[in-house]
N, C-alpha and C. Protein backbone atom coordinates (compact mmCIF):
# COMPACT_ATOMS: atom_id res chain seq x y z
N UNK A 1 66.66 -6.18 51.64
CA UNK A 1 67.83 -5.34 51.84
C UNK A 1 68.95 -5.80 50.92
N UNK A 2 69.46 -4.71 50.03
CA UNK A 2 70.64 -5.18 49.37
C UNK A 2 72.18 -5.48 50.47
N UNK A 3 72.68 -6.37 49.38
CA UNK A 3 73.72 -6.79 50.30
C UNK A 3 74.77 -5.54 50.10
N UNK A 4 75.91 -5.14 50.32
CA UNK A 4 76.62 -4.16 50.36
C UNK A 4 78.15 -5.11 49.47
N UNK A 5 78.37 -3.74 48.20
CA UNK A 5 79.10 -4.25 47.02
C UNK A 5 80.30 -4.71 47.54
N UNK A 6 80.45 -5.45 46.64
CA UNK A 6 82.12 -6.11 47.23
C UNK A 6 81.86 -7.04 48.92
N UNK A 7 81.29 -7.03 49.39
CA UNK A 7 81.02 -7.77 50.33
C UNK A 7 81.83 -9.50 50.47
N UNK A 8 82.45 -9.55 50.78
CA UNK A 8 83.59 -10.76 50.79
C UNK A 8 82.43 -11.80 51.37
N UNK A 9 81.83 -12.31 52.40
CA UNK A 9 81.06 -12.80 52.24
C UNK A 9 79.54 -13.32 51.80
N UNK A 10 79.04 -12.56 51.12
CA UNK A 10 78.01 -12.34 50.17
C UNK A 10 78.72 -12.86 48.82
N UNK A 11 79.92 -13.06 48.12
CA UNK A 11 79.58 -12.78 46.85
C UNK A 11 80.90 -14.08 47.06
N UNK A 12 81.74 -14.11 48.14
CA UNK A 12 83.14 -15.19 47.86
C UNK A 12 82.52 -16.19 47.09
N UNK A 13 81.13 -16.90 48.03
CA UNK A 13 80.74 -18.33 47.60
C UNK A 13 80.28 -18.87 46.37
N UNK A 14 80.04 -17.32 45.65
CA UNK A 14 78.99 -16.86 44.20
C UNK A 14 80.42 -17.23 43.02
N UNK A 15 81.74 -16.42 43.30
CA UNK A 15 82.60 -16.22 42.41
C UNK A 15 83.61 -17.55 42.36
N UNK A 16 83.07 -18.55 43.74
CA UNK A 16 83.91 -19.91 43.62
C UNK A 16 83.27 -20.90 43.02
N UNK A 17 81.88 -20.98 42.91
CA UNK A 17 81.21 -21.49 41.40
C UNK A 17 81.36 -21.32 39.91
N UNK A 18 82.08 -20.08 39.86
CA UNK A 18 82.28 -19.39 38.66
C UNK A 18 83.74 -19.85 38.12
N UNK A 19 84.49 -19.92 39.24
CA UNK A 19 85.62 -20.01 38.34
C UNK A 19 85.46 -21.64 37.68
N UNK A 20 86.44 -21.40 36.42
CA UNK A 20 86.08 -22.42 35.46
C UNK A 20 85.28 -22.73 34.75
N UNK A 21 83.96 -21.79 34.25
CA UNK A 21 83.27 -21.53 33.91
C UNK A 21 83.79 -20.63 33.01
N UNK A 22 83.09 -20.87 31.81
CA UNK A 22 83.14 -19.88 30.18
C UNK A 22 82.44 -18.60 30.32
N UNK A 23 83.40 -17.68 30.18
CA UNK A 23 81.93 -16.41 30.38
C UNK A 23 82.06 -15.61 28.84
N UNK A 24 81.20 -15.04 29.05
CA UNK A 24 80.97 -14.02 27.35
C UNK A 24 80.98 -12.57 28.32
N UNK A 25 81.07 -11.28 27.28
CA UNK A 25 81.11 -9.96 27.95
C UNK A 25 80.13 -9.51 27.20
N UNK A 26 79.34 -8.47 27.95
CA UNK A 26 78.21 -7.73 27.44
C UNK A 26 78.48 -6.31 28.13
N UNK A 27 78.81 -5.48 26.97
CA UNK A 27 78.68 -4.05 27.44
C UNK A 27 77.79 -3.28 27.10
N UNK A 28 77.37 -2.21 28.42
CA UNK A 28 76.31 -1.68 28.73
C UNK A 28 77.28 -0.01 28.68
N UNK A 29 77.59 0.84 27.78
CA UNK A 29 78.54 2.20 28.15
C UNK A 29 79.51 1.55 28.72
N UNK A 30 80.12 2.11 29.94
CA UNK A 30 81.19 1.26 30.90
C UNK A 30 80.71 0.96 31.71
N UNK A 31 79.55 0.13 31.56
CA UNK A 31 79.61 -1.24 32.65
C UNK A 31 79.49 -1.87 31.35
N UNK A 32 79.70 -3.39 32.25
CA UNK A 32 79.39 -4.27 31.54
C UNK A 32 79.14 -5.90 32.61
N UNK A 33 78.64 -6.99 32.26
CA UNK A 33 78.50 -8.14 32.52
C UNK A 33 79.12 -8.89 31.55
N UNK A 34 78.98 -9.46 32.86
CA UNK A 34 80.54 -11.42 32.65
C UNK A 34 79.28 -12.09 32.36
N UNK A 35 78.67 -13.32 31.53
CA UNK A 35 77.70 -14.02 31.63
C UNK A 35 78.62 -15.57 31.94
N UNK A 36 78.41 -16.06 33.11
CA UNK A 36 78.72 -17.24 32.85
C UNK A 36 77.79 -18.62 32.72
N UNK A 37 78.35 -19.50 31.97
CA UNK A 37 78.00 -20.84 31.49
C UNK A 37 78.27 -21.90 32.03
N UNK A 38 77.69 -23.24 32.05
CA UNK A 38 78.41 -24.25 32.46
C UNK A 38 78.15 -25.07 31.53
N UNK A 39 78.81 -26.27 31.22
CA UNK A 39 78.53 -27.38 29.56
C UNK A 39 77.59 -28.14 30.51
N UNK A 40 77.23 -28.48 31.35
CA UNK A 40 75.54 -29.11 31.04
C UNK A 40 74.55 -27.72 31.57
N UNK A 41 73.34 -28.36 31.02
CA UNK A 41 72.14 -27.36 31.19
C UNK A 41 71.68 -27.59 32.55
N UNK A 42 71.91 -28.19 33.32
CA UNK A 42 71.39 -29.09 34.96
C UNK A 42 72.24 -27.60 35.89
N UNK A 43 73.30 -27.64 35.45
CA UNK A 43 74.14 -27.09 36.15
C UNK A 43 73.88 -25.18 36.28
N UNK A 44 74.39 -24.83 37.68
CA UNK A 44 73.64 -23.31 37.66
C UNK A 44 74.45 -22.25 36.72
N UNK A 45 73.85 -21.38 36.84
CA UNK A 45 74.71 -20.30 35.56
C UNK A 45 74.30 -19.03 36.38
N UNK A 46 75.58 -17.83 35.79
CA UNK A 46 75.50 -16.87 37.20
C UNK A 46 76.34 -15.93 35.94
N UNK A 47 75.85 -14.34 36.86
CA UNK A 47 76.86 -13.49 35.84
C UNK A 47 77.32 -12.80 37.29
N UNK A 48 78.36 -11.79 36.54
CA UNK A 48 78.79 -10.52 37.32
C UNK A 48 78.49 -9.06 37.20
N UNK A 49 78.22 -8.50 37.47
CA UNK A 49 77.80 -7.29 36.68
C UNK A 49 78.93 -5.88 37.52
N UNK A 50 79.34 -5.33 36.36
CA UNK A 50 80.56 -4.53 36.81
C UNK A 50 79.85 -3.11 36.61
N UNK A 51 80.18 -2.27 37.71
CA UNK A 51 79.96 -0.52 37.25
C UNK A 51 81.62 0.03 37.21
N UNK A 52 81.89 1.65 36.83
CA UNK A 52 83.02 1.77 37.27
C UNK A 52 82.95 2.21 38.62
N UNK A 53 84.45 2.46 38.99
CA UNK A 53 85.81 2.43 38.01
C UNK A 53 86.11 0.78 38.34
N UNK A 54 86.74 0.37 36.90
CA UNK A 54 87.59 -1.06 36.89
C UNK A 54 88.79 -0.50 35.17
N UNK A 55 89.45 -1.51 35.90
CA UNK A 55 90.92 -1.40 34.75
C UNK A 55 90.56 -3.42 33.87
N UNK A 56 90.63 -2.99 33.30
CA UNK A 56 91.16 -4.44 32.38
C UNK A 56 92.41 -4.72 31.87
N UNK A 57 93.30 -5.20 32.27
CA UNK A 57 94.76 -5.69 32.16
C UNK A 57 95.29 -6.65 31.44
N UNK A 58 96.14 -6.53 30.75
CA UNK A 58 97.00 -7.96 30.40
C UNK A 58 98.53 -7.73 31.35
N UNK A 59 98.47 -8.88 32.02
CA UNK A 59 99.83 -8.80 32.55
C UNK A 59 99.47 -7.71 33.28
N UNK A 60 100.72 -6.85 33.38
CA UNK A 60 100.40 -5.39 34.00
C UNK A 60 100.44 -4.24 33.46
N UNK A 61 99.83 -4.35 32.15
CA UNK A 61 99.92 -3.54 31.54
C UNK A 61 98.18 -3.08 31.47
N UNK A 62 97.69 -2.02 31.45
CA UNK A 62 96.51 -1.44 31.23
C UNK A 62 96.07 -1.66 29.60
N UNK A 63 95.02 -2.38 29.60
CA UNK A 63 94.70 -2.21 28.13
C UNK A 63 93.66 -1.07 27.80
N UNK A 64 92.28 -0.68 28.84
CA UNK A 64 91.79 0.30 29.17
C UNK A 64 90.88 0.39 30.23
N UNK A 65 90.34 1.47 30.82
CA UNK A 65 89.45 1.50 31.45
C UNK A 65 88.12 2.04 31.90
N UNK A 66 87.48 2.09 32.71
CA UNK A 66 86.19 2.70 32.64
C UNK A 66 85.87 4.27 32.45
N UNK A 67 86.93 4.68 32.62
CA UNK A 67 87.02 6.20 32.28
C UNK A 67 87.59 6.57 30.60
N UNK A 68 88.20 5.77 30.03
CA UNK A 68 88.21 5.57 28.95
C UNK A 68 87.41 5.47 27.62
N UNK A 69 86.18 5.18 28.35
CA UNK A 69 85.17 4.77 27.47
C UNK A 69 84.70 6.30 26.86
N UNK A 70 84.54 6.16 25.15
CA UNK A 70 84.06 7.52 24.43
C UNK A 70 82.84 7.88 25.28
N UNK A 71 82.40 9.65 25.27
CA UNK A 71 81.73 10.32 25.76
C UNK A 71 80.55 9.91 24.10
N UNK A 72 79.37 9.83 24.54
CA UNK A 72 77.98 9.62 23.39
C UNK A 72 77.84 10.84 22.41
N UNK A 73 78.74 12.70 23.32
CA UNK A 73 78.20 13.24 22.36
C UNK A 73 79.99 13.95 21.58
N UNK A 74 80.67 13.05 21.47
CA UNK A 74 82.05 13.17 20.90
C UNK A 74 81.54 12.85 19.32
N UNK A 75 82.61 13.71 18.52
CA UNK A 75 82.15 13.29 17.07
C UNK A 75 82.79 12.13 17.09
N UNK A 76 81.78 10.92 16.15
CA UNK A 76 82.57 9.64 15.62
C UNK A 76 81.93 8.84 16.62
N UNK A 77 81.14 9.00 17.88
CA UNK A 77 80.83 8.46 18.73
C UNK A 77 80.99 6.79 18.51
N UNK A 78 79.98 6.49 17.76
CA UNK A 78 79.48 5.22 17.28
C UNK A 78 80.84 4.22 17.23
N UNK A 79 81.97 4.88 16.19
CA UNK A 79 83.13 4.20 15.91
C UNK A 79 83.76 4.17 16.97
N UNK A 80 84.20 5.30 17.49
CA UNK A 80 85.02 4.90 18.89
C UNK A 80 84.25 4.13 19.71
N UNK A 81 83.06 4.16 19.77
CA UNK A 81 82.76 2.77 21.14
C UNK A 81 82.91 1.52 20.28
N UNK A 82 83.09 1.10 19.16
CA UNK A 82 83.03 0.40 18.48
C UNK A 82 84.57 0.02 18.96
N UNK A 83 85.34 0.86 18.51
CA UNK A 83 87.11 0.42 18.83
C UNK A 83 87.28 -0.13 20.23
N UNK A 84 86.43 0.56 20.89
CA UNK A 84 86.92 0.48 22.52
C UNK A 84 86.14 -0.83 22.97
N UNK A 85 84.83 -0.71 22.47
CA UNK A 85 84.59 -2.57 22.46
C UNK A 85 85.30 -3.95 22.07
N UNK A 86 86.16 -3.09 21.09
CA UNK A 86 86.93 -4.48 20.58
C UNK A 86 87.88 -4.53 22.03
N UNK A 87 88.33 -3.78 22.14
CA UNK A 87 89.52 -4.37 23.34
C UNK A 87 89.22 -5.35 24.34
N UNK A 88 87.76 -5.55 24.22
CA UNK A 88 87.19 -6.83 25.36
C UNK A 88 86.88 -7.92 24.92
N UNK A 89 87.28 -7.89 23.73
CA UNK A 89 87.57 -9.63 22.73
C UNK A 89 87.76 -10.36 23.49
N UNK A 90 89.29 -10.16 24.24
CA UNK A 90 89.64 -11.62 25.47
C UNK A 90 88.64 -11.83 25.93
N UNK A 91 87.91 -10.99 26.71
CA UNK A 91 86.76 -11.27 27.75
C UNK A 91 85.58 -11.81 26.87
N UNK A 92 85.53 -12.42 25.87
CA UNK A 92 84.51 -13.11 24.80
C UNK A 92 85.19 -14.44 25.02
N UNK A 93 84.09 -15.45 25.68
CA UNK A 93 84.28 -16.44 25.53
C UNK A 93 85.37 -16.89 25.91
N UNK A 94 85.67 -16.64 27.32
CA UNK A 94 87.21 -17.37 27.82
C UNK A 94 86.69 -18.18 29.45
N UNK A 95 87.46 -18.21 29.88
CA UNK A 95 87.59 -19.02 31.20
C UNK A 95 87.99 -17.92 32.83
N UNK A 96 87.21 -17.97 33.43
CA UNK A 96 88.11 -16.85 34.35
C UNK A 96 88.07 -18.05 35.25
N UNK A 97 89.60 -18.09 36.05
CA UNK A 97 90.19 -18.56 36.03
C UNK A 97 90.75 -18.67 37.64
N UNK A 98 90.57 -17.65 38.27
CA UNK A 98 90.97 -17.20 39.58
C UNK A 98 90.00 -15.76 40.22
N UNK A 99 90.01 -15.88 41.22
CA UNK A 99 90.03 -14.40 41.62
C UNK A 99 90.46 -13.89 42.76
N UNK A 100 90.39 -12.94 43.25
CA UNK A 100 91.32 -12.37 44.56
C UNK A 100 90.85 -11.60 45.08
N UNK A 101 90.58 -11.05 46.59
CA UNK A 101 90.37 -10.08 47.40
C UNK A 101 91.37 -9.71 47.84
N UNK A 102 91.60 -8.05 47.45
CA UNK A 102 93.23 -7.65 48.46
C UNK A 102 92.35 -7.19 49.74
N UNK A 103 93.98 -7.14 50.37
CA UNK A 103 93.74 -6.29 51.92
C UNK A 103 92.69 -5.22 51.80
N UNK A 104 92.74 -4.33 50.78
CA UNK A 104 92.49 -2.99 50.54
C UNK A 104 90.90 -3.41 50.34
N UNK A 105 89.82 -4.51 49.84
CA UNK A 105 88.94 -4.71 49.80
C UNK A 105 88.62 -4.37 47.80
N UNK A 106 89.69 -4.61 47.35
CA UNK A 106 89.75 -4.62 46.03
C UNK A 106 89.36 -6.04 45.27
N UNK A 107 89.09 -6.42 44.50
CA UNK A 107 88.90 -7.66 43.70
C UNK A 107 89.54 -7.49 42.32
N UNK A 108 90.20 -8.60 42.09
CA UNK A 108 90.98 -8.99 40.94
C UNK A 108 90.15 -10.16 40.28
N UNK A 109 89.51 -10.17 38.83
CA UNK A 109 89.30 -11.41 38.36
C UNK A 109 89.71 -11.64 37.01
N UNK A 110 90.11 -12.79 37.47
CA UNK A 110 91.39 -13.85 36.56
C UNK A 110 91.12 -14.56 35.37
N UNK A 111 91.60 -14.37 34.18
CA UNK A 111 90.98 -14.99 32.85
C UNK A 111 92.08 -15.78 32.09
N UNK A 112 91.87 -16.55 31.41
CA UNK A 112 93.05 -17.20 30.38
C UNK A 112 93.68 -16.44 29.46
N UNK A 113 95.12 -16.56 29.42
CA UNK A 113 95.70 -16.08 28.49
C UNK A 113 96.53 -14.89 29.16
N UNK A 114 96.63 -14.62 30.33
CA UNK A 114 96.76 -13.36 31.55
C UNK A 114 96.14 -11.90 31.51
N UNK A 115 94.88 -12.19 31.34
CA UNK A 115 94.02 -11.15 31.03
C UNK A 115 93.42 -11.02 32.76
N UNK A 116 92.84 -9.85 33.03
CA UNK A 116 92.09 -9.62 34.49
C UNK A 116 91.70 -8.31 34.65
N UNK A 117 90.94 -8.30 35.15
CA UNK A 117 90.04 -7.18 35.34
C UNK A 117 90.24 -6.46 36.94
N UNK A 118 90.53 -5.39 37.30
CA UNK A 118 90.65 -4.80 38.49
C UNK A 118 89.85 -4.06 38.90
N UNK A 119 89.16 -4.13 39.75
CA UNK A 119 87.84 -3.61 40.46
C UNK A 119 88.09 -3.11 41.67
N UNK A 120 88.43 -1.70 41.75
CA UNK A 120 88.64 -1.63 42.87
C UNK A 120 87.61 -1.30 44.15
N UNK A 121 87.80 -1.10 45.18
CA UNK A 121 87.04 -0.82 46.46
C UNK A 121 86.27 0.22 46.19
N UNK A 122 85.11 1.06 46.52
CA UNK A 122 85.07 2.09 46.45
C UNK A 122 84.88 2.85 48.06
N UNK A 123 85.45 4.19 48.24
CA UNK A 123 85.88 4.65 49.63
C UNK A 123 84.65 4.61 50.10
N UNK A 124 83.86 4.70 51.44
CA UNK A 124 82.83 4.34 52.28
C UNK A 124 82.73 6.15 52.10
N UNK A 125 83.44 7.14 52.27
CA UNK A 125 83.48 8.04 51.78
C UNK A 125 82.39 8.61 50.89
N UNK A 126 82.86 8.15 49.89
CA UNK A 126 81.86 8.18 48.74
C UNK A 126 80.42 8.13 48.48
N UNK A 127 79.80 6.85 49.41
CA UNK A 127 78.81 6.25 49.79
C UNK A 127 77.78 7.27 50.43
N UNK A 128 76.74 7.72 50.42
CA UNK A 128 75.93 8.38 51.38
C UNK A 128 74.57 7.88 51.54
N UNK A 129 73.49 7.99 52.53
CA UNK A 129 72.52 7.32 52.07
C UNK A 129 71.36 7.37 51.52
N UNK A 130 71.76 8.54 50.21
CA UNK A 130 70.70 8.29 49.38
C UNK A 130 71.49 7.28 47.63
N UNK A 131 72.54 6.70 48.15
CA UNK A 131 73.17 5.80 47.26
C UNK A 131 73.15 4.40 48.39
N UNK A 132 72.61 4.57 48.82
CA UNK A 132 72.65 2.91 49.58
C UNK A 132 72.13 1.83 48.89
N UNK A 133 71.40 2.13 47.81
CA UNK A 133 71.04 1.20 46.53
C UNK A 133 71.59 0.57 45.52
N UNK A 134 72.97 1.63 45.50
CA UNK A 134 73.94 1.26 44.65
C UNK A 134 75.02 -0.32 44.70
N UNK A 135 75.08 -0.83 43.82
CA UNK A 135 76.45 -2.13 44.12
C UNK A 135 77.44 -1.36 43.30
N UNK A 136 78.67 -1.32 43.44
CA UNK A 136 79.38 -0.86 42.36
C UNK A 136 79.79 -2.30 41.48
N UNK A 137 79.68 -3.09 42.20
CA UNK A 137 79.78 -4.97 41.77
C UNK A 137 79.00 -5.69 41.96
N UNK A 138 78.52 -6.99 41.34
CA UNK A 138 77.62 -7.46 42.03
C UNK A 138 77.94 -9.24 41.35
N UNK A 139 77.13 -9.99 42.10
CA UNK A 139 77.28 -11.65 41.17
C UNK A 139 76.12 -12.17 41.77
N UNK A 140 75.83 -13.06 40.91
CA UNK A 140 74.43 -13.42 41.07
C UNK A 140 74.54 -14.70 40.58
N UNK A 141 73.95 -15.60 40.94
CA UNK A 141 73.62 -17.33 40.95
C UNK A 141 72.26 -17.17 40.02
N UNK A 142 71.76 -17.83 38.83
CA UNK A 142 70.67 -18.07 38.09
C UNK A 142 70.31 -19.63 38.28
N UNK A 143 69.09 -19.80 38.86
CA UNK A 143 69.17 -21.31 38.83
C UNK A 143 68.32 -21.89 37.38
N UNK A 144 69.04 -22.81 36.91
CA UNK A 144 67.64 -23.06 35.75
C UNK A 144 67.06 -24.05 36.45
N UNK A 145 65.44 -23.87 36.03
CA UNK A 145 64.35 -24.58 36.19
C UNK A 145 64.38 -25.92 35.73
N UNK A 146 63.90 -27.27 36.58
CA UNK A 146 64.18 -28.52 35.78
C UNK A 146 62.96 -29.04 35.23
């Protein structure tokens, strides 16, 4: 049985290993994964994997977001996802740093330099159950083999 996205206890204990940890970004369209690292190889390694909607922020300012991302059959396609990839440079190789659950069941995660990513809840609304498969978030622990 999958666990249910955003789940505060399923995933708190996953994302308090993580912080302080180096992550790289890998985009998939608009999702994308956090890969994180640790400097010895002993030590576990874990990613995040994001669907939308999420905002990526500096400060409080919007830099862009999952709805943002070029449509595949727009002319220029190639280049504009190209531009819109660059904007996740910060998220290459930094430190996240914090993260947060609001009241609202939202998650905030925290990077160096005041970069963060906003993920919000999605309404139970939304949900029906032939999407009960879905995470709109997810984190995952990788153990390496010794």
């Amino acid at each position: 049985m999958l666990e249910v996205a955003g789940d505060r206890e399923v995933y708190e204990p996953i994302l308090q290993r993580l912080v302080g940890q180096v992550c790289h970004r890998t985009l998939a369209c608009n999702s994308f994964k956090l890969r994180f690292e640790t400097i010895t190889k002993t030590a576990d390694r874990g990613y995040i994997w994001i669907d939308p909607p999420w905002s990526l922020m500096y400060r409080e300012q919007l830099i862009t977001d999952s709805f943002l991302c070029p449509h595949y059959e727009e002319a220029n396609y190639s280049q504009k996802f190209r531009q819109w990839c660059n904007l996740f440079s910060p998220l290459n190789q930094t430190v996240m740093t914090r993260y947060e659950f609001t009241d609202g069941g939202d998650l905030n995660l925290f990077f160096l330099h005041s970069y963060w990513l906003h993920i919000p809840a999605i309404a139970e609304e939304l949900q029906d159950e032939d999407s009960d498969w879905y995470l709109h978030w997810y984190a995952r622990i990788i153990k390496e083999s010794s």
